[in-house]
N, C-alpha and C. Protein backbone atom coordinates (compact mmCIF):
# COMPACT_ATOMS: atom_id res chain seq x y z
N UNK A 1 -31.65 -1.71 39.20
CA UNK A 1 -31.38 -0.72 38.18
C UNK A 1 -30.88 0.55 38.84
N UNK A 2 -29.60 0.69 38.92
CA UNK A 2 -29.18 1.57 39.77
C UNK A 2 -29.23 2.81 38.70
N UNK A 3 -29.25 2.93 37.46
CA UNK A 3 -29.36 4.40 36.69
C UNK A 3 -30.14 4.87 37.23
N UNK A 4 -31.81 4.57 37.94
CA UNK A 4 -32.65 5.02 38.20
C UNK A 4 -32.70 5.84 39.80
N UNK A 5 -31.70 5.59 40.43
CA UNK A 5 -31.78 6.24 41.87
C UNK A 5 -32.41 5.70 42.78
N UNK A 6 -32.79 4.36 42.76
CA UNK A 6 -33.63 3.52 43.52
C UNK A 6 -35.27 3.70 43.29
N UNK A 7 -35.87 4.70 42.55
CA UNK A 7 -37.04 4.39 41.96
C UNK A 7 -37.61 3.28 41.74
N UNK A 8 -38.80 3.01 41.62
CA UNK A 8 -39.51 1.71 41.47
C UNK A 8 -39.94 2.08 40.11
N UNK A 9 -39.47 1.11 38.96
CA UNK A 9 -40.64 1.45 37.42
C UNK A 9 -41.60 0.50 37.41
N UNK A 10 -42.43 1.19 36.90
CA UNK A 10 -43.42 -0.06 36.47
C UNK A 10 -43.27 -0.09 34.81
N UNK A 11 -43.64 -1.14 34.11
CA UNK A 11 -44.00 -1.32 33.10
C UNK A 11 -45.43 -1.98 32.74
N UNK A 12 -45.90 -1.31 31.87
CA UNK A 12 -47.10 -1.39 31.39
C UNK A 12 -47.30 -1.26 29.61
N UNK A 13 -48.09 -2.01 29.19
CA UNK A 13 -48.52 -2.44 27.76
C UNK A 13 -49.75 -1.16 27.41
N UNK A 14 -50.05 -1.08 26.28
CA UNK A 14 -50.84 -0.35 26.04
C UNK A 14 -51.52 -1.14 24.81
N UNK A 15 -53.58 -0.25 24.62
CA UNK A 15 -54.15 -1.02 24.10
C UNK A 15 -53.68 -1.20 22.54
N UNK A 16 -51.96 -0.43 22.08
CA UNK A 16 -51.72 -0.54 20.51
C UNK A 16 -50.41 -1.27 20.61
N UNK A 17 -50.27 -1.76 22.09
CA UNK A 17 -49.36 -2.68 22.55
C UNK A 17 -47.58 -2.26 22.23
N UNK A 18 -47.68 -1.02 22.40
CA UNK A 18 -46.58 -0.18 23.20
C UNK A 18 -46.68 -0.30 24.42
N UNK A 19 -45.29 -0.46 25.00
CA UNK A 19 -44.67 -0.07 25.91
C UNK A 19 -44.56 1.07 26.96
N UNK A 20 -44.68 1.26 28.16
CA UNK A 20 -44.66 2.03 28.77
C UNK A 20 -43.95 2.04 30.04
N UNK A 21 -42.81 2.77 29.83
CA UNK A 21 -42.67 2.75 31.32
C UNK A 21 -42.33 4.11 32.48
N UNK A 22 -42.65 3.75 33.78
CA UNK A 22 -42.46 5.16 34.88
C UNK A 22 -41.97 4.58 35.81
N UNK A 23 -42.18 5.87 36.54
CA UNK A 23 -41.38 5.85 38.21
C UNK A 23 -42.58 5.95 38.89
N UNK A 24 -42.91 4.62 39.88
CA UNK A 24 -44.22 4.87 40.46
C UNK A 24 -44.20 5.61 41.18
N UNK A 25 -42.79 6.24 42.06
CA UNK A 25 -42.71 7.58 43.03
C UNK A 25 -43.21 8.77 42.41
N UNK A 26 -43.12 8.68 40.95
CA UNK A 26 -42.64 10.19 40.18
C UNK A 26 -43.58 9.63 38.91
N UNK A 27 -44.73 9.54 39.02
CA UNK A 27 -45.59 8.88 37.63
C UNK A 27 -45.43 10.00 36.35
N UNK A 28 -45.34 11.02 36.84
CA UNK A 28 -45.17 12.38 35.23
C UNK A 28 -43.98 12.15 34.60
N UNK A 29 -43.15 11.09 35.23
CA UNK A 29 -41.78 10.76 34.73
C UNK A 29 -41.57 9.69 33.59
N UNK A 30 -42.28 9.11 32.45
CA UNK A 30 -42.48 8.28 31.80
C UNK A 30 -41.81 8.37 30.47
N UNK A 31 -41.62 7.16 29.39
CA UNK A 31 -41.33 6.90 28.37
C UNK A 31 -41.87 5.74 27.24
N UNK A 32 -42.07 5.85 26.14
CA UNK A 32 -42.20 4.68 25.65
C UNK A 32 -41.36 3.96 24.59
N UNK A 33 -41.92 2.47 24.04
CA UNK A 33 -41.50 2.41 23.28
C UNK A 33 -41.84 0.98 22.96
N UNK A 34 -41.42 0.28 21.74
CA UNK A 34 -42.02 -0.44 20.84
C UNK A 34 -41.74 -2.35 22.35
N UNK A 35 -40.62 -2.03 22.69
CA UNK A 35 -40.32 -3.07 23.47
C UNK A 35 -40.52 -2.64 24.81
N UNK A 36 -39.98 -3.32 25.60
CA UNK A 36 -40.22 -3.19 27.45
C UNK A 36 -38.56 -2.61 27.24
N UNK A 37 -37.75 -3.35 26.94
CA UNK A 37 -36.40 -2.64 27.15
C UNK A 37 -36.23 -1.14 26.18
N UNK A 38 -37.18 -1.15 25.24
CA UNK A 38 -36.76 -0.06 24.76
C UNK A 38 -37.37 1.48 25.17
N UNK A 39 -38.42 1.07 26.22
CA UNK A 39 -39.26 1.64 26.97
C UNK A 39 -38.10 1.77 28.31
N UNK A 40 -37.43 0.91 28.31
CA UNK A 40 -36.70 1.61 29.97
C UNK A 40 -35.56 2.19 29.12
N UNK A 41 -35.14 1.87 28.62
CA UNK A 41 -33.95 2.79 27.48
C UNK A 41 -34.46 3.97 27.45
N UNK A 42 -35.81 4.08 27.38
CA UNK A 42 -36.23 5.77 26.92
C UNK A 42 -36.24 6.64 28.26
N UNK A 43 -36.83 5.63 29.30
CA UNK A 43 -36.27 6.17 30.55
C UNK A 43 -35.52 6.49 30.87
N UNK A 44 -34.68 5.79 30.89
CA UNK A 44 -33.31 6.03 31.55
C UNK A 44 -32.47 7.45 30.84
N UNK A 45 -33.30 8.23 29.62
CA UNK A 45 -32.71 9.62 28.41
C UNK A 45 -33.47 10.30 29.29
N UNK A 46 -35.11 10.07 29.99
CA UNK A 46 -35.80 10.99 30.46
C UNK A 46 -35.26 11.26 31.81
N UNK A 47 -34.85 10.44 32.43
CA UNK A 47 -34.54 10.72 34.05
C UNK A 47 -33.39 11.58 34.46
N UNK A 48 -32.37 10.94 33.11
CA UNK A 48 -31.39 11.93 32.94
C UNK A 48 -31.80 13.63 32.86
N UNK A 49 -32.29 13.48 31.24
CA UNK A 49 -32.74 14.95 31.42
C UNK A 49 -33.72 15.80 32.42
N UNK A 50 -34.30 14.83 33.08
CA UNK A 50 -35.13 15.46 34.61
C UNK A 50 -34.14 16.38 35.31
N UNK A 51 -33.14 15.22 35.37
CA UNK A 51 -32.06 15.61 36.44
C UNK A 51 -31.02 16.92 36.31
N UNK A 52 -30.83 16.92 34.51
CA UNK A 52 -30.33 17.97 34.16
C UNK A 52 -31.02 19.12 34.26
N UNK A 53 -32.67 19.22 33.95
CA UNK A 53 -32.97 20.33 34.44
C UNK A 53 -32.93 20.74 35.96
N UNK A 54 -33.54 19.61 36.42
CA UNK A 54 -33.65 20.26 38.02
C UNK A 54 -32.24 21.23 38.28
N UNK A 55 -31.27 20.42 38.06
CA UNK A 55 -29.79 21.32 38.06
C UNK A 55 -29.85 22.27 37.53
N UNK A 56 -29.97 22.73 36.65
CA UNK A 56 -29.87 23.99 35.57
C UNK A 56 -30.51 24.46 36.29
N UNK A 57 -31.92 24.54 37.58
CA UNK A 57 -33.25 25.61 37.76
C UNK A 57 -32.61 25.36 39.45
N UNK A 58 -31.15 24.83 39.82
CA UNK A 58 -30.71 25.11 41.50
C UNK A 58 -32.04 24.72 41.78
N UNK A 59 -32.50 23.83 41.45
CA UNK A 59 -33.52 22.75 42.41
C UNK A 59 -32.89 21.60 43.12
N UNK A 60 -33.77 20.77 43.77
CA UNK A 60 -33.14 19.53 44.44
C UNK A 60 -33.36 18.45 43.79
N UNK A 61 -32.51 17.49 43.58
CA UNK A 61 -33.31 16.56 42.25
C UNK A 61 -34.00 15.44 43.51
N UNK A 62 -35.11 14.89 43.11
CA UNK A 62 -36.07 14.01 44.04
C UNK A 62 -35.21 12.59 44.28
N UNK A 63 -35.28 12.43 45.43
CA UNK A 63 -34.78 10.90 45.96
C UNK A 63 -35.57 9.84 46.36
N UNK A 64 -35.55 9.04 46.02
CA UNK A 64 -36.29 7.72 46.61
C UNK A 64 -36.23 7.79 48.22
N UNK A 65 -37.17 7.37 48.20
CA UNK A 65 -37.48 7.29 50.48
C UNK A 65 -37.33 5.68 50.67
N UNK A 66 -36.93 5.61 51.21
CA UNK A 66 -36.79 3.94 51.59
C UNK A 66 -37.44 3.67 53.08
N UNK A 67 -38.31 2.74 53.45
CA UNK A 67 -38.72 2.79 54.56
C UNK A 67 -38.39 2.04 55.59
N UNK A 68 -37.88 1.91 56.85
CA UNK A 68 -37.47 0.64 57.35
C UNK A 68 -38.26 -0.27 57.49
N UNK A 69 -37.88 -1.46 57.68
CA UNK A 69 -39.18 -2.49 57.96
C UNK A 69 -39.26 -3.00 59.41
């Protein structure tokens, strides 16, 4: 899922069986929604607008670390 910047999401169910999904790098980064795809759909509006703010506030927007093996 390259929209995401190499982030890892997880998806997760909830006990009213919504959808949830994040960035396990960046867990305050989340969305939901009735499906799993419609839960990364919501992501993929939030990460955006992360990104737009960080820009707007001349911040650095966060990158995935990749580690060698």
């Amino acid at each position: 899922m390259s929209d995401f910047d190499g982030f890892t999401i997880q998806l997760l169910i909830d006990d009213d069986g919504d959808w949830i999904a994040h960035f396990v790098e960046l867990p305050n980064i989340s969305a939901g929604g009735d499906t799993p795809e419609q839960a990364i759909s919501e992501l993929r509006i939030a990460w955006r607008l992360v990104k737009e703010s960080y820009t707007q506030h001349n911040q650095a927007i966060p990158v995935a670390l990749k580690i060698a093996a």
